[in-house]
Protein backbone atom coordinates (compact mmCIF):
# COMPACT_ATOMS: atom_id res chain seq x y z
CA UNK A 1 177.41 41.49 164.37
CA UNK A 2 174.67 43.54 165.68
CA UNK A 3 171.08 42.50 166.36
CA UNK A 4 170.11 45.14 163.03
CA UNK A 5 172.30 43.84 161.09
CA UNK A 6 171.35 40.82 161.46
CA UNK A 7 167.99 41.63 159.83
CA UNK A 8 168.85 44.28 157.84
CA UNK A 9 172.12 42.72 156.32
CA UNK A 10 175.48 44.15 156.21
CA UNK A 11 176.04 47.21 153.73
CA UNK A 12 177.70 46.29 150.91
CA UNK A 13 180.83 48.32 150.09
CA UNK A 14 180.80 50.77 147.00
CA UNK A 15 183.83 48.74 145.34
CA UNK A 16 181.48 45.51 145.68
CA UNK A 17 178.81 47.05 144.09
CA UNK A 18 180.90 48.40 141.11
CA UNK A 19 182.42 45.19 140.61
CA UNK A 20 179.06 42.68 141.28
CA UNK A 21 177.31 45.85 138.40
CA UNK A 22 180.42 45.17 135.73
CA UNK A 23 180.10 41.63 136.11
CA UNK A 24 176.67 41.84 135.04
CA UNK A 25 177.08 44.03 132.37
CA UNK A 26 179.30 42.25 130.54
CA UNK A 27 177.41 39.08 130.93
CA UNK A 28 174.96 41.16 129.48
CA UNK A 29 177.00 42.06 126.55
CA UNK A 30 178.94 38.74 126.22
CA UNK A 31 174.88 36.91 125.32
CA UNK A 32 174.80 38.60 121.92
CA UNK A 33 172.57 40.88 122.65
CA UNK A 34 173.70 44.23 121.11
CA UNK A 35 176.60 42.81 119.93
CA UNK A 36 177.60 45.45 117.18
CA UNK A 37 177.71 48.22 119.62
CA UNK A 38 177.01 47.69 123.60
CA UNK A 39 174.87 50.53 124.87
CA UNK A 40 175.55 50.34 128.18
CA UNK A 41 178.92 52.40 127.48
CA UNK A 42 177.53 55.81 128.37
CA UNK A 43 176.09 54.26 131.52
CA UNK A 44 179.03 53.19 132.73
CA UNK A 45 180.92 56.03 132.10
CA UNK A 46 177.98 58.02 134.35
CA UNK A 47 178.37 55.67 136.97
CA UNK A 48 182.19 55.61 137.05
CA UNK A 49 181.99 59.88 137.23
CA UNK A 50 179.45 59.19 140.07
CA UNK A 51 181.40 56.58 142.55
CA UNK A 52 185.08 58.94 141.73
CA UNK A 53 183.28 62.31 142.01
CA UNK A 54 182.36 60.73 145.93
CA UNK A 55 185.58 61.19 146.87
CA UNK A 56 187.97 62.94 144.32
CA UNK A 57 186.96 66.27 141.90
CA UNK A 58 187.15 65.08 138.94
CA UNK A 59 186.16 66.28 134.92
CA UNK A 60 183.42 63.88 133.09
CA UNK A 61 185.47 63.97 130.17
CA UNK A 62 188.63 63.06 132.13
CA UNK A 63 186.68 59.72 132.12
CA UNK A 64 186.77 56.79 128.75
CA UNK A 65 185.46 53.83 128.58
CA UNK A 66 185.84 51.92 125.46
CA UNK A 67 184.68 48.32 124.63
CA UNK A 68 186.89 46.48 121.90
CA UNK A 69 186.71 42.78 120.19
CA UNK A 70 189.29 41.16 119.08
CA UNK A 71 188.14 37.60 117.74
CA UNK A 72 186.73 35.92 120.96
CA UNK A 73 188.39 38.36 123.14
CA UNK A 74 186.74 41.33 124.73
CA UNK A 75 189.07 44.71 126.19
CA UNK A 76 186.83 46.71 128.84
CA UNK A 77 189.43 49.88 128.81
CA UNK A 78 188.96 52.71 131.11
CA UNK A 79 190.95 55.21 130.99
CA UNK A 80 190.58 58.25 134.45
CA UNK A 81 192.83 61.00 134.27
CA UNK A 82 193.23 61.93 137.92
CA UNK A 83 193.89 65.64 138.31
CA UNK A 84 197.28 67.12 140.06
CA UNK A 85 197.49 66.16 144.03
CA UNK A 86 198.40 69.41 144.46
């Protein structure tokens, strides 16, 4: 460890980051609050277009999030449609 990073802290990783932001989204959305329909949604998808487009070209509408409830159960789905490695 460095004497800077000592005070500064370590950088966080961008999968870290993703994953510490989801958690608190859908402890967000799991309080009741905008329960019909979460808002966050188009957010997310943003974000998720953001962190791929870093390192892979990629279509924003290659990109779906959906939210569904099934009695107390809750389905994040995201679908990414990678394009050809060719």
């Amino acid at each position: 460890m460095s004497f800077l990073s000592f005070f500064l802290g370590e950088k966080k990783k961008t999968a870290t980051v993703a994953k510490e932001r989801l958690q608190m989204i859908l402890m967000h959305e799991r309080s009741g609050r905008n329960a019909a329909e979460p808002d966050y949604l188009p957010d997310l998808q943003r974000d998720l277009v953001a962190v791929i487009s870093k390192y892979i070209k990629i279509n924003p509408d290659d990109i779906k999030v959906n939210l569904e409830r099934q009695d107390n159960l809750e389905v994040l789905e995201v679908k990414i449609e990678l394009p050809d490695a060719r």
